[in-house]
PDB file of N, CA and C in Angstrom:
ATOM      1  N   UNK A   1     120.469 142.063  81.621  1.00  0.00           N
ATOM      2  CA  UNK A   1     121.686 142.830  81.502  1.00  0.00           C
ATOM      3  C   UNK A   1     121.973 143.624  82.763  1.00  0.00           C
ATOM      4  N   UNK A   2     120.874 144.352  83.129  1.00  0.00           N
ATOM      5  CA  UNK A   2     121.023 144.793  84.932  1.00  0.00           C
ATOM      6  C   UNK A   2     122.018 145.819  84.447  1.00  0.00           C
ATOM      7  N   UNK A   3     122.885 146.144  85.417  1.00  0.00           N
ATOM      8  CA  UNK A   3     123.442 147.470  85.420  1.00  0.00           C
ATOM      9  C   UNK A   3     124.687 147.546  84.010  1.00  0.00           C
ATOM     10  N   UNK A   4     124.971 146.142  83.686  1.00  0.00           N
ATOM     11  CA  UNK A   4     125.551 146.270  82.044  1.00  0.00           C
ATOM     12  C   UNK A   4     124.787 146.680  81.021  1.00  0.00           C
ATOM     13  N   UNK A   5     123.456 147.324  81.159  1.00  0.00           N
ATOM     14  CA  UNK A   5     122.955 147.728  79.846  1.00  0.00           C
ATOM     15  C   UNK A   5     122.904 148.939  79.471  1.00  0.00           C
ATOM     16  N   UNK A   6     123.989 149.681  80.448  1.00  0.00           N
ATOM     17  CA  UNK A   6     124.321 151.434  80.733  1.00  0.00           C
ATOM     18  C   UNK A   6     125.868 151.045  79.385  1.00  0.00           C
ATOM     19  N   UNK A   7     126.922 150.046  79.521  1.00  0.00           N
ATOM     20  CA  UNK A   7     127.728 149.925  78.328  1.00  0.00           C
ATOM     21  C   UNK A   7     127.793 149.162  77.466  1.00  0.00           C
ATOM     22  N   UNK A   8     126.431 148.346  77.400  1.00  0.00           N
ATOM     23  CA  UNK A   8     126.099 147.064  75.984  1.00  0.00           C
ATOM     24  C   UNK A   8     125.160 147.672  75.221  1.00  0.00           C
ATOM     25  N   UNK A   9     123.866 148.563  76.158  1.00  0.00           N
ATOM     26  CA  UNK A   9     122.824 149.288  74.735  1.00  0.00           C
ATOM     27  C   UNK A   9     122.776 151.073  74.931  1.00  0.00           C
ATOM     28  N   UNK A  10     122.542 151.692  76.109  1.00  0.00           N
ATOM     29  CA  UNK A  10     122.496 152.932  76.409  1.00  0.00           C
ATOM     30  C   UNK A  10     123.605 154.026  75.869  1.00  0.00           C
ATOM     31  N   UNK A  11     125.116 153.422  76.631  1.00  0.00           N
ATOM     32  CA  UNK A  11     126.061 154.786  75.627  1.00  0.00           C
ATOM     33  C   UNK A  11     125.640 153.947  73.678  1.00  0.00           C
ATOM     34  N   UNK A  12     126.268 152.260  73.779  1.00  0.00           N
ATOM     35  CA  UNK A  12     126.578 152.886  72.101  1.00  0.00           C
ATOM     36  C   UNK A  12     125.059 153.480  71.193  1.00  0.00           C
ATOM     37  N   UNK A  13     123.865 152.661  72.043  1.00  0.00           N
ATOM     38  CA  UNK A  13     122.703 153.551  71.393  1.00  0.00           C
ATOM     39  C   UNK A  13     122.672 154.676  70.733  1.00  0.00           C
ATOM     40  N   UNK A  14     123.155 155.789  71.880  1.00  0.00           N
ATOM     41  CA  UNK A  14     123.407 157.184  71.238  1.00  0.00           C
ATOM     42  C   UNK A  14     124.450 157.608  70.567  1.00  0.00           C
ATOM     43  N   UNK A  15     125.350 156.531  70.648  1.00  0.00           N
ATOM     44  CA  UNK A  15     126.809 156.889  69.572  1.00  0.00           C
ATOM     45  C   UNK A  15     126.671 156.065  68.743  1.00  0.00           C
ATOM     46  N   UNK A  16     125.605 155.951  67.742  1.00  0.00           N
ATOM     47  CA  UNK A  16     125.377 154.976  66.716  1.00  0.00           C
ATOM     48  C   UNK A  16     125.567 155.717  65.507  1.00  0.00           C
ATOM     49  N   UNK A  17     125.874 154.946  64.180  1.00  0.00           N
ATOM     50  CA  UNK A  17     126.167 155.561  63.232  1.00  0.00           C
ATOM     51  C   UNK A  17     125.726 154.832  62.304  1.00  0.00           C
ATOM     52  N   UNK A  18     125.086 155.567  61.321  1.00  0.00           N
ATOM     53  CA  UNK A  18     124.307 154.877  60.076  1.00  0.00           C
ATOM     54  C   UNK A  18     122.849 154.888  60.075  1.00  0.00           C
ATOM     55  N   UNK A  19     123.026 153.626  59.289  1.00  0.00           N
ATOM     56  CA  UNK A  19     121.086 153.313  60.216  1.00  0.00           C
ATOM     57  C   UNK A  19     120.981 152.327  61.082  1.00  0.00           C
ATOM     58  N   UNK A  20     120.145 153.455  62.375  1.00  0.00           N
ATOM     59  CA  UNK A  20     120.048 152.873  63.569  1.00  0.00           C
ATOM     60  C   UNK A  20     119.266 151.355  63.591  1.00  0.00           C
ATOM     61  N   UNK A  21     118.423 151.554  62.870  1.00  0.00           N
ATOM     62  CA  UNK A  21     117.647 150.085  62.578  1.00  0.00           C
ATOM     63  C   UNK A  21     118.401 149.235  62.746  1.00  0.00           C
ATOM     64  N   UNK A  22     119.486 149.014  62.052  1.00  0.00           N
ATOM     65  CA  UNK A  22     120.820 148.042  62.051  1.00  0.00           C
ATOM     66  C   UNK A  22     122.140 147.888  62.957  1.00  0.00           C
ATOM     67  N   UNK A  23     121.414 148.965  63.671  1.00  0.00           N
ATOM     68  CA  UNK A  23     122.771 148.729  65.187  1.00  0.00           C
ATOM     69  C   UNK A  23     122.207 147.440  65.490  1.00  0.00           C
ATOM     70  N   UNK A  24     123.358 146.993  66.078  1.00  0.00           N
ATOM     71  CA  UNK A  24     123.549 145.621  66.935  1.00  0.00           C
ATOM     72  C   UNK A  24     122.141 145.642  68.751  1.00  0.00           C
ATOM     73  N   UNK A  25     122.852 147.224  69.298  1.00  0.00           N
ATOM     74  CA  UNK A  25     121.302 147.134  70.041  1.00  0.00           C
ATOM     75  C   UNK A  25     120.134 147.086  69.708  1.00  0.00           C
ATOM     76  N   UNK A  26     119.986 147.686  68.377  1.00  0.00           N
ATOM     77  CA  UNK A  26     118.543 147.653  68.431  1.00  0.00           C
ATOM     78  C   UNK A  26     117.840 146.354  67.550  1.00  0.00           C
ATOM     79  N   UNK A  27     118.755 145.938  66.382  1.00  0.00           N
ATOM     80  CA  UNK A  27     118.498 144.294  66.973  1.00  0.00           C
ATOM     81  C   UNK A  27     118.283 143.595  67.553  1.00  0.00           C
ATOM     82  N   UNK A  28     118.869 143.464  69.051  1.00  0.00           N
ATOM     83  CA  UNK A  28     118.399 142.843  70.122  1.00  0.00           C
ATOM     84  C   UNK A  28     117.129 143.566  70.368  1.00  0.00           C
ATOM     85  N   UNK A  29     116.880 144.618  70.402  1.00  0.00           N
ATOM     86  CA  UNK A  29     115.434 144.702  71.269  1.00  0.00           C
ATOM     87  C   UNK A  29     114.538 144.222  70.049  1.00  0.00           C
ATOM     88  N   UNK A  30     114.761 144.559  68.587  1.00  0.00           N
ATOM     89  CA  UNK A  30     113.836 143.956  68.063  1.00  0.00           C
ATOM     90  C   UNK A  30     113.618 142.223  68.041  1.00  0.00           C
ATOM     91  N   UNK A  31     114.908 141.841  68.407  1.00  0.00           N
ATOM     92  CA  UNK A  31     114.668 139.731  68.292  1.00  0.00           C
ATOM     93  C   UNK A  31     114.094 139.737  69.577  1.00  0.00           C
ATOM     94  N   UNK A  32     114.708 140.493  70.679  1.00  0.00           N
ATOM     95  CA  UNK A  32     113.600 140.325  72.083  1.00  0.00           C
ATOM     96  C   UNK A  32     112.415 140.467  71.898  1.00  0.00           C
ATOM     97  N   UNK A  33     111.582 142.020  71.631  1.00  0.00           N
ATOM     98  CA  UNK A  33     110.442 142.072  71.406  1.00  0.00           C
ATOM     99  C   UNK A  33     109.484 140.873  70.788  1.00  0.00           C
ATOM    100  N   UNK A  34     109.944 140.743  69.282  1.00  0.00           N
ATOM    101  CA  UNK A  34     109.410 139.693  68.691  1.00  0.00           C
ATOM    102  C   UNK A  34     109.201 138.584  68.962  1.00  0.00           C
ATOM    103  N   UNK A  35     110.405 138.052  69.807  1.00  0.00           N
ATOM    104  CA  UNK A  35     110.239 136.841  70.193  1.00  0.00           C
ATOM    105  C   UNK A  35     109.458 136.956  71.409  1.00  0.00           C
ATOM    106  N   UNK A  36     109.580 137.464  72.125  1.00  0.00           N
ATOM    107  CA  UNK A  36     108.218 137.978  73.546  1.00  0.00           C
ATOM    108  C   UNK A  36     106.700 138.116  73.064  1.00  0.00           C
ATOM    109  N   UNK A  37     106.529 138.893  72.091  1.00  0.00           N
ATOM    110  CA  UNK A  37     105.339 138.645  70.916  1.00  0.00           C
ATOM    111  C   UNK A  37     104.716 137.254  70.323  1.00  0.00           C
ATOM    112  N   UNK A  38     105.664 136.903  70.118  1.00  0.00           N
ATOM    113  CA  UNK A  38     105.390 135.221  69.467  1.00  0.00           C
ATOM    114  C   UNK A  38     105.085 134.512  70.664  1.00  0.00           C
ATOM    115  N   UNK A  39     105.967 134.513  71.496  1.00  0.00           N
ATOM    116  CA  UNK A  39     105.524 133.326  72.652  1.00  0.00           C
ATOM    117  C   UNK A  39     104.353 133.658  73.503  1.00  0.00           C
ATOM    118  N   UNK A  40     104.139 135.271  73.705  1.00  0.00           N
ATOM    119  CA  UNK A  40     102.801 135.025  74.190  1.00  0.00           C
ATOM    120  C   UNK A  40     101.392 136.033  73.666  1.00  0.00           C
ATOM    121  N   UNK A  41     101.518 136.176  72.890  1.00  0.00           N
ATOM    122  CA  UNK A  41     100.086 136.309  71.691  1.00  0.00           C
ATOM    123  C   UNK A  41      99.858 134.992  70.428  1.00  0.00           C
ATOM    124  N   UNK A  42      98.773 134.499  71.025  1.00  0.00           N
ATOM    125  CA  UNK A  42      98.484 133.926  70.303  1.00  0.00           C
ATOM    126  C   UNK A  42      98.458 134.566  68.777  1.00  0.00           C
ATOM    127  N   UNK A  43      99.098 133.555  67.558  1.00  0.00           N
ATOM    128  CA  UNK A  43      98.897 133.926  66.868  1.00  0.00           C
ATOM    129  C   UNK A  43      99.230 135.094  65.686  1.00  0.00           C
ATOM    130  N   UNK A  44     100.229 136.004  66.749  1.00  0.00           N
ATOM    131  CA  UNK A  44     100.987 137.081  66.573  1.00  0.00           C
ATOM    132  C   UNK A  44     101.610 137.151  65.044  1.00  0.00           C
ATOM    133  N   UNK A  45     101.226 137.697  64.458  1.00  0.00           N
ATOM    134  CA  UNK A  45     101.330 137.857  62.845  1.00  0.00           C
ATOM    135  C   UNK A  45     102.601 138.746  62.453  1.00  0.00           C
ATOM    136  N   UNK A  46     103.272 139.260  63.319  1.00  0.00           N
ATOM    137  CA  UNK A  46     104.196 140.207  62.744  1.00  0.00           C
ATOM    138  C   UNK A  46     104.455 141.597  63.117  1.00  0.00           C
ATOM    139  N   UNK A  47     105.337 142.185  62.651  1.00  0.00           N
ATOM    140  CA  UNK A  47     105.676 143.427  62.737  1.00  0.00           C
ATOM    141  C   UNK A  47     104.419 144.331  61.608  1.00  0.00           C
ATOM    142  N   UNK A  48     104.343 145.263  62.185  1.00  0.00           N
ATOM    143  CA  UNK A  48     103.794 146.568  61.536  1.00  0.00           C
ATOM    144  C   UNK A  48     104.741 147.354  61.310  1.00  0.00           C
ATOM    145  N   UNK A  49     104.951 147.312  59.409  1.00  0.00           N
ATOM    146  CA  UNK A  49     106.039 148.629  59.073  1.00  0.00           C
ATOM    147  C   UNK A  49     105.396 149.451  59.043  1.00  0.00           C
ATOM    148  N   UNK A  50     106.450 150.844  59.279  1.00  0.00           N
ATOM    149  CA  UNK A  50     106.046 152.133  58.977  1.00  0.00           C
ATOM    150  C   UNK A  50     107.035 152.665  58.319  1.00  0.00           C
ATOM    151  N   UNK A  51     106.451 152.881  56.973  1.00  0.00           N
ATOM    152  CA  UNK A  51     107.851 153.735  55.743  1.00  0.00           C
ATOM    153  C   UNK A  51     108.943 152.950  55.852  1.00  0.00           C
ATOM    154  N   UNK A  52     110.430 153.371  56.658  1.00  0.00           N
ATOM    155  CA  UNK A  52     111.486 152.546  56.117  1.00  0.00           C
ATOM    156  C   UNK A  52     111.206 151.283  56.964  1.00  0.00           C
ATOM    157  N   UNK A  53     112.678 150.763  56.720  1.00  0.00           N
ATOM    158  CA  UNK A  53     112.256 149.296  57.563  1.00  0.00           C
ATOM    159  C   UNK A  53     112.278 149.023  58.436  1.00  0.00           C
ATOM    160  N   UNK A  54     111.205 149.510  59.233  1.00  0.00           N
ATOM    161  CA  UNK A  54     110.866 149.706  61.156  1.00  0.00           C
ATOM    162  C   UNK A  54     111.310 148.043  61.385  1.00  0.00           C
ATOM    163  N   UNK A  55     111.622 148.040  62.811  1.00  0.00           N
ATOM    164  CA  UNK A  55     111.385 146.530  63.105  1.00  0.00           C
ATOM    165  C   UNK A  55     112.353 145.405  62.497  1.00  0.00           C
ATOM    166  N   UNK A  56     113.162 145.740  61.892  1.00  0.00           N
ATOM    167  CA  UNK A  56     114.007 144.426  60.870  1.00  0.00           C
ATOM    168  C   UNK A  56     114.640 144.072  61.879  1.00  0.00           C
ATOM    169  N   UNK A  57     114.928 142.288  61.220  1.00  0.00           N
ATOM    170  CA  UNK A  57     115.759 141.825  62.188  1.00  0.00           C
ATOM    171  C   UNK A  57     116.771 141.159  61.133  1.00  0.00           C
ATOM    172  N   UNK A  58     118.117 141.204  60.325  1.00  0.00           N
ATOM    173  CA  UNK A  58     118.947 140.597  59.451  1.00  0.00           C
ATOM    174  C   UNK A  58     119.218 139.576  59.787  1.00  0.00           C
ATOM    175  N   UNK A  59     118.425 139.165  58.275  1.00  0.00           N
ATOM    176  CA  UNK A  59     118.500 136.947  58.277  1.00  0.00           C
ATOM    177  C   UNK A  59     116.566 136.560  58.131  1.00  0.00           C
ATOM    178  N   UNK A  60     116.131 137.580  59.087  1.00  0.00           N
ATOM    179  CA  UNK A  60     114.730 136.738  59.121  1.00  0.00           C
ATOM    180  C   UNK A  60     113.672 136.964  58.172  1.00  0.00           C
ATOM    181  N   UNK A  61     113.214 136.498  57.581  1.00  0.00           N
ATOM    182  CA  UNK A  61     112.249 135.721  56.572  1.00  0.00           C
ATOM    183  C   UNK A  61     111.019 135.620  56.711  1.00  0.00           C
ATOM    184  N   UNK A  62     110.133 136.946  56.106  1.00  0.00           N
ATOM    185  CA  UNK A  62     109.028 136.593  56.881  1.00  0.00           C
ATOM    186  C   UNK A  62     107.698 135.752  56.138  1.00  0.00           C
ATOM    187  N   UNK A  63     108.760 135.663  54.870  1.00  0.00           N
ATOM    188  CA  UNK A  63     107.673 134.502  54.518  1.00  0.00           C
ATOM    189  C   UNK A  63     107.438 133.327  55.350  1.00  0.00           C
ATOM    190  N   UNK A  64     108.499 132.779  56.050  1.00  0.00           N
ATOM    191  CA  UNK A  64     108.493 131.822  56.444  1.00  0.00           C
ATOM    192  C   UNK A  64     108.047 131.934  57.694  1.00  0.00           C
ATOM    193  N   UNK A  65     107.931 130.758  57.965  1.00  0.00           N
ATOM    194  CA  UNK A  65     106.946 130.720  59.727  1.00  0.00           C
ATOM    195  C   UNK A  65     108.018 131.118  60.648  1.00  0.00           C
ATOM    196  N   UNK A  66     107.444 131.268  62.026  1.00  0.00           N
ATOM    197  CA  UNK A  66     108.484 131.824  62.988  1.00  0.00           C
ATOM    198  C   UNK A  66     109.420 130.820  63.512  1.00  0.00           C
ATOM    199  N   UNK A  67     108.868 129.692  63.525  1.00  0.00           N
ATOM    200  CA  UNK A  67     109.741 128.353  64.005  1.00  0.00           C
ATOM    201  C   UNK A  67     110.501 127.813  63.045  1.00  0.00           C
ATOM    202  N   UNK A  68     110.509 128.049  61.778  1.00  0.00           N
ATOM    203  CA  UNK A  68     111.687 127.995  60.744  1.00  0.00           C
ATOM    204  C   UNK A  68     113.064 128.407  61.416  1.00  0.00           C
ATOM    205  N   UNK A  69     114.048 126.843  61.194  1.00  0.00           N
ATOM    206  CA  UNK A  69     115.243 127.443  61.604  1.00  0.00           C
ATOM    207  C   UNK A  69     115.915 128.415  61.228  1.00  0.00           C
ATOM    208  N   UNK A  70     115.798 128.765  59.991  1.00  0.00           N
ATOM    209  CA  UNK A  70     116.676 129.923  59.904  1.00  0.00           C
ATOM    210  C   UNK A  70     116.129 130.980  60.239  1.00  0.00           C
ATOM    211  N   UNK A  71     115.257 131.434  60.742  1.00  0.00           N
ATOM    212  CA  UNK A  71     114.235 132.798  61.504  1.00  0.00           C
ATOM    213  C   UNK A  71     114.549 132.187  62.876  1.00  0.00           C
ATOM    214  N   UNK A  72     114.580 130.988  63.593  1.00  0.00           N
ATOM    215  CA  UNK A  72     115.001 131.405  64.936  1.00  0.00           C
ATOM    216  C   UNK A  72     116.513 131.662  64.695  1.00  0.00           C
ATOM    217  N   UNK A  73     117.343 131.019  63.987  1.00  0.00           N
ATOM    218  CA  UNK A  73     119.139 131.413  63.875  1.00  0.00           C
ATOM    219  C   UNK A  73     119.405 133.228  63.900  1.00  0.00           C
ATOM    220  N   UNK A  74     118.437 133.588  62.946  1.00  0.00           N
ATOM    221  CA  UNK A  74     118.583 134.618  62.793  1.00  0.00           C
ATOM    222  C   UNK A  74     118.223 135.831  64.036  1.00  0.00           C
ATOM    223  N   UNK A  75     116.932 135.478  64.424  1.00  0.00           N
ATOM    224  CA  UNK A  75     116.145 135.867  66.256  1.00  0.00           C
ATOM    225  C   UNK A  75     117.738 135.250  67.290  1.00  0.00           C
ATOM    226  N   UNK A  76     118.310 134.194  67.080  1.00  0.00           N
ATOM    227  CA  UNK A  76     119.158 133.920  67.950  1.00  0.00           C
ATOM    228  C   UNK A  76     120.352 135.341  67.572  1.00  0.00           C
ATOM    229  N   UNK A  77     121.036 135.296  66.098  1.00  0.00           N
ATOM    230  CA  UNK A  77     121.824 135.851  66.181  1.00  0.00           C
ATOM    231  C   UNK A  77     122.110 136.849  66.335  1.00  0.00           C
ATOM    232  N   UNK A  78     121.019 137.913  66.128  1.00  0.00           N
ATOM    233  CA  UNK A  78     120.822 139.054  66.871  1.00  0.00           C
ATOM    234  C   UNK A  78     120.879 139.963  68.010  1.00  0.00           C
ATOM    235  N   UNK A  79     120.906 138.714  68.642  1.00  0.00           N
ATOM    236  CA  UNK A  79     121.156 139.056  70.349  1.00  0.00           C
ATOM    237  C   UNK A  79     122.260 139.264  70.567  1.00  0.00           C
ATOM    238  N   UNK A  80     122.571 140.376  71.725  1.00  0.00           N
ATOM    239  CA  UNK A  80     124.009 140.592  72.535  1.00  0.00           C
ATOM    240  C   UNK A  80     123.974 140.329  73.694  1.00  0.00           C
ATOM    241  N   UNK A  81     124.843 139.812  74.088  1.00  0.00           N
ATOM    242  CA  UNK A  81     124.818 139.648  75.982  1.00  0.00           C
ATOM    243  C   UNK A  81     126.041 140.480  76.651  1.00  0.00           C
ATOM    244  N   UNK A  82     126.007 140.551  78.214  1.00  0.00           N
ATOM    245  CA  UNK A  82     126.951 141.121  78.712  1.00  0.00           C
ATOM    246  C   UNK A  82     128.083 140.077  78.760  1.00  0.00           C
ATOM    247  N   UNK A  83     129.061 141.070  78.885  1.00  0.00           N
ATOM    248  CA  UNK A  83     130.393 140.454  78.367  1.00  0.00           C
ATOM    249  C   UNK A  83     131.336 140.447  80.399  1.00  0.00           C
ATOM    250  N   UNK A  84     132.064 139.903  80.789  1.00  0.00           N
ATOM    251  CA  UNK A  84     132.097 140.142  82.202  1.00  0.00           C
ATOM    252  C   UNK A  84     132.701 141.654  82.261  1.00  0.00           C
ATOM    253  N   UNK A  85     133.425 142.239  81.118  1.00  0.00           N
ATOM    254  CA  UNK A  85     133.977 143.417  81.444  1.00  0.00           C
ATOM    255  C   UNK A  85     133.166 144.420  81.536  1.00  0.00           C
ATOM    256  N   UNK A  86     131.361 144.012  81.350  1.00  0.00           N
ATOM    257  CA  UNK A  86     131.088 144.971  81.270  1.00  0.00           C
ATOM    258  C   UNK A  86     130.194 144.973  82.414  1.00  0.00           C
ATOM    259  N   UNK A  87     130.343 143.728  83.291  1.00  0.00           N
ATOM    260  CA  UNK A  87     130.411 143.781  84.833  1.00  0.00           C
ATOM    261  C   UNK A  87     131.090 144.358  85.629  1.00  0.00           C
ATOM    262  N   UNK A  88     132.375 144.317  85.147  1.00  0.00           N
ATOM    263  CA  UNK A  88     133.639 144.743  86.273  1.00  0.00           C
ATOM    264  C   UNK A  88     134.024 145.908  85.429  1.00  0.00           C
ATOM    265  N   UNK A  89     133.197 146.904  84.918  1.00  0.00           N
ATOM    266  CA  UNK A  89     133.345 148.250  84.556  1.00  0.00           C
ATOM    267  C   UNK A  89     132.865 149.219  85.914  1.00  0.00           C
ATOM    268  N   UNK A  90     131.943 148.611  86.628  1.00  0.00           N
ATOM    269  CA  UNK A  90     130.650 149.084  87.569  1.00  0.00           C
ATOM    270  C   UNK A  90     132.195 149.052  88.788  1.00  0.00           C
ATOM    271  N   UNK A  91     133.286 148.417  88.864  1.00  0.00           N
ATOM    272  CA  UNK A  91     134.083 148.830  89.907  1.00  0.00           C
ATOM    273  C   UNK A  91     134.616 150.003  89.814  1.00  0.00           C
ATOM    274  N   UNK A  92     134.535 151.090  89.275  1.00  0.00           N
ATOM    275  CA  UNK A  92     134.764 152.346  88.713  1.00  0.00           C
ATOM    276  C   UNK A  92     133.547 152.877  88.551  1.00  0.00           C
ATOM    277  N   UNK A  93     133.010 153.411  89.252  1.00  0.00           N
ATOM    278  CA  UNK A  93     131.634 154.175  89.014  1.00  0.00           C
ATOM    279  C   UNK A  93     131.370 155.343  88.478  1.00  0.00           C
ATOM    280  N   UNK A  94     130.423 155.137  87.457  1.00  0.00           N
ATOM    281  CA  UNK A  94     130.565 156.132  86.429  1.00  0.00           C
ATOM    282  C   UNK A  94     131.675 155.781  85.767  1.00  0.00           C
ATOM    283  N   UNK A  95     132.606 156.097  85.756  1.00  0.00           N
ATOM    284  CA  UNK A  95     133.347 156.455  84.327  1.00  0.00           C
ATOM    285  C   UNK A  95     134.054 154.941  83.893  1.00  0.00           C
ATOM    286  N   UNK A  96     133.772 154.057  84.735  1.00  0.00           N
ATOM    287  CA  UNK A  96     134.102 152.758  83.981  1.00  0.00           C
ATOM    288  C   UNK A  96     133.188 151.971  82.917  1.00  0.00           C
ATOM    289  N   UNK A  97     131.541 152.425  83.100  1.00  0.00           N
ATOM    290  CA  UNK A  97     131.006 152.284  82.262  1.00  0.00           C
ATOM    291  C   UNK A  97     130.862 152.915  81.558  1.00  0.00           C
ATOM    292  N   UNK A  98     130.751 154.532  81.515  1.00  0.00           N
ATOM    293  CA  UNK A  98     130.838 155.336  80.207  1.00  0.00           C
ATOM    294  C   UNK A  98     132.316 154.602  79.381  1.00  0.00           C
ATOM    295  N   UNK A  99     133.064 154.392  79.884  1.00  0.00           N
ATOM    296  CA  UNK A  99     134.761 153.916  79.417  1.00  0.00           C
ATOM    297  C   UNK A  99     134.376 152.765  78.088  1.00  0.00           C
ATOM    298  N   UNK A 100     133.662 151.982  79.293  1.00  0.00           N
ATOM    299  CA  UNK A 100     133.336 150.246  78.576  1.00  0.00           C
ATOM    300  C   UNK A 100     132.164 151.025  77.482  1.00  0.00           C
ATOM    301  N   UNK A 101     131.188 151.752  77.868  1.00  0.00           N
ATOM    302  CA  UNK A 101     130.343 151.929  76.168  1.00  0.00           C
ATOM    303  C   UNK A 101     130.522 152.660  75.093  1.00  0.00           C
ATOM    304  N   UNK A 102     131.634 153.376  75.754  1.00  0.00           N
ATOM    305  CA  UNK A 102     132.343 153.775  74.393  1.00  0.00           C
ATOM    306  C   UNK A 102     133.344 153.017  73.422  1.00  0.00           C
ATOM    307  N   UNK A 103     133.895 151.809  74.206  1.00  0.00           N
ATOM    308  CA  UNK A 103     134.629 150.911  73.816  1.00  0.00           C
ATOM    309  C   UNK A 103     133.858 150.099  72.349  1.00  0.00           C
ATOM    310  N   UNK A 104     132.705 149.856  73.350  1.00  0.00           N
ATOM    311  CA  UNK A 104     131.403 148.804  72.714  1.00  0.00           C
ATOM    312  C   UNK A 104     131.026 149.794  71.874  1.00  0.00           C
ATOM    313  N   UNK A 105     130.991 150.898  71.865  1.00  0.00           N
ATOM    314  CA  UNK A 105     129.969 151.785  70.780  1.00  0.00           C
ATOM    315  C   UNK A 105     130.933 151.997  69.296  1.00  0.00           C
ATOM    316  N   UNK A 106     132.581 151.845  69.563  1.00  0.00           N
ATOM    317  CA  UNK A 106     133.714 151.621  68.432  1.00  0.00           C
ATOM    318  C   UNK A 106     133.292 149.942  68.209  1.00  0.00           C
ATOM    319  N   UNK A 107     132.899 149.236  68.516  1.00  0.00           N
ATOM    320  CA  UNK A 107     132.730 147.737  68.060  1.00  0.00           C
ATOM    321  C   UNK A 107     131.715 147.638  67.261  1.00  0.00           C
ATOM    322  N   UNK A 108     130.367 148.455  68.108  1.00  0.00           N
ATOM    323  CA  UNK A 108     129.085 147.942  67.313  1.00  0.00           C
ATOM    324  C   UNK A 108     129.231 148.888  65.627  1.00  0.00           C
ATOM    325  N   UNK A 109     130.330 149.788  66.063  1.00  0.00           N
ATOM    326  CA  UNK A 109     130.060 151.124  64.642  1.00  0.00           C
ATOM    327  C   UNK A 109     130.808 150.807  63.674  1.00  0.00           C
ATOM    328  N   UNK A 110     131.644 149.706  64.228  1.00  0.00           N
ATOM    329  CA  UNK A 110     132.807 148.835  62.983  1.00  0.00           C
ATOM    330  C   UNK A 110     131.975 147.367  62.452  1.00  0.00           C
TER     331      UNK A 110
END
């Protein structure tokens, strides 16, 4: 993400509403993490909850194995990428990306 991850995870991060577990960023870091986990620990068994539902990723199944398509669909769908506007926010420094993650932070909160 490089300097787009100041208006795709950083502003709406902190302008999140609800439960954070279920923002759209922190989805991605949890399908990243996990999937970074899986590919290189052998063997890698899972998330460790703590009380509520640390770690969720919506869709995935943990009965099922990790290479089950619908647990990678779900690891896939989770993810966000940069969008180009939130490249060509950085031509306005500073306040084009605060601009663009507040934009994104009304998207991820709808």
């Amino acid at each position: 993400m490089g300097w787009a991850y100041y208006s795709i995870v950083g502003i709406p991060s902190i302008t999140s509403k609800g439960d954070h577990n279920f923002h759209p960023a922190e989805q991605d870091a949890n399908s990243r993490a996990f999937t970074y986990f899986n590919n290189h620990i052998a063997n890698y068994s899972g998330w460790v909850h703590t009380g509520r539902n640390a770690n969720t990723i919506v869709g995935y199944d943990q009965s099922r194995p990790y290479d089950n398509v619908g647990n990678q669909l779900a690891l896939s769908n989770a993810l966000i990428s940069a969008k180009w506007y939130d490249y060509a926010s950085w031509i306005i420094p500073v306040l084009g990306p605060v601009v663009v993650g507040f934009i994104n932070s009304n998207q991820y909160n709808n």
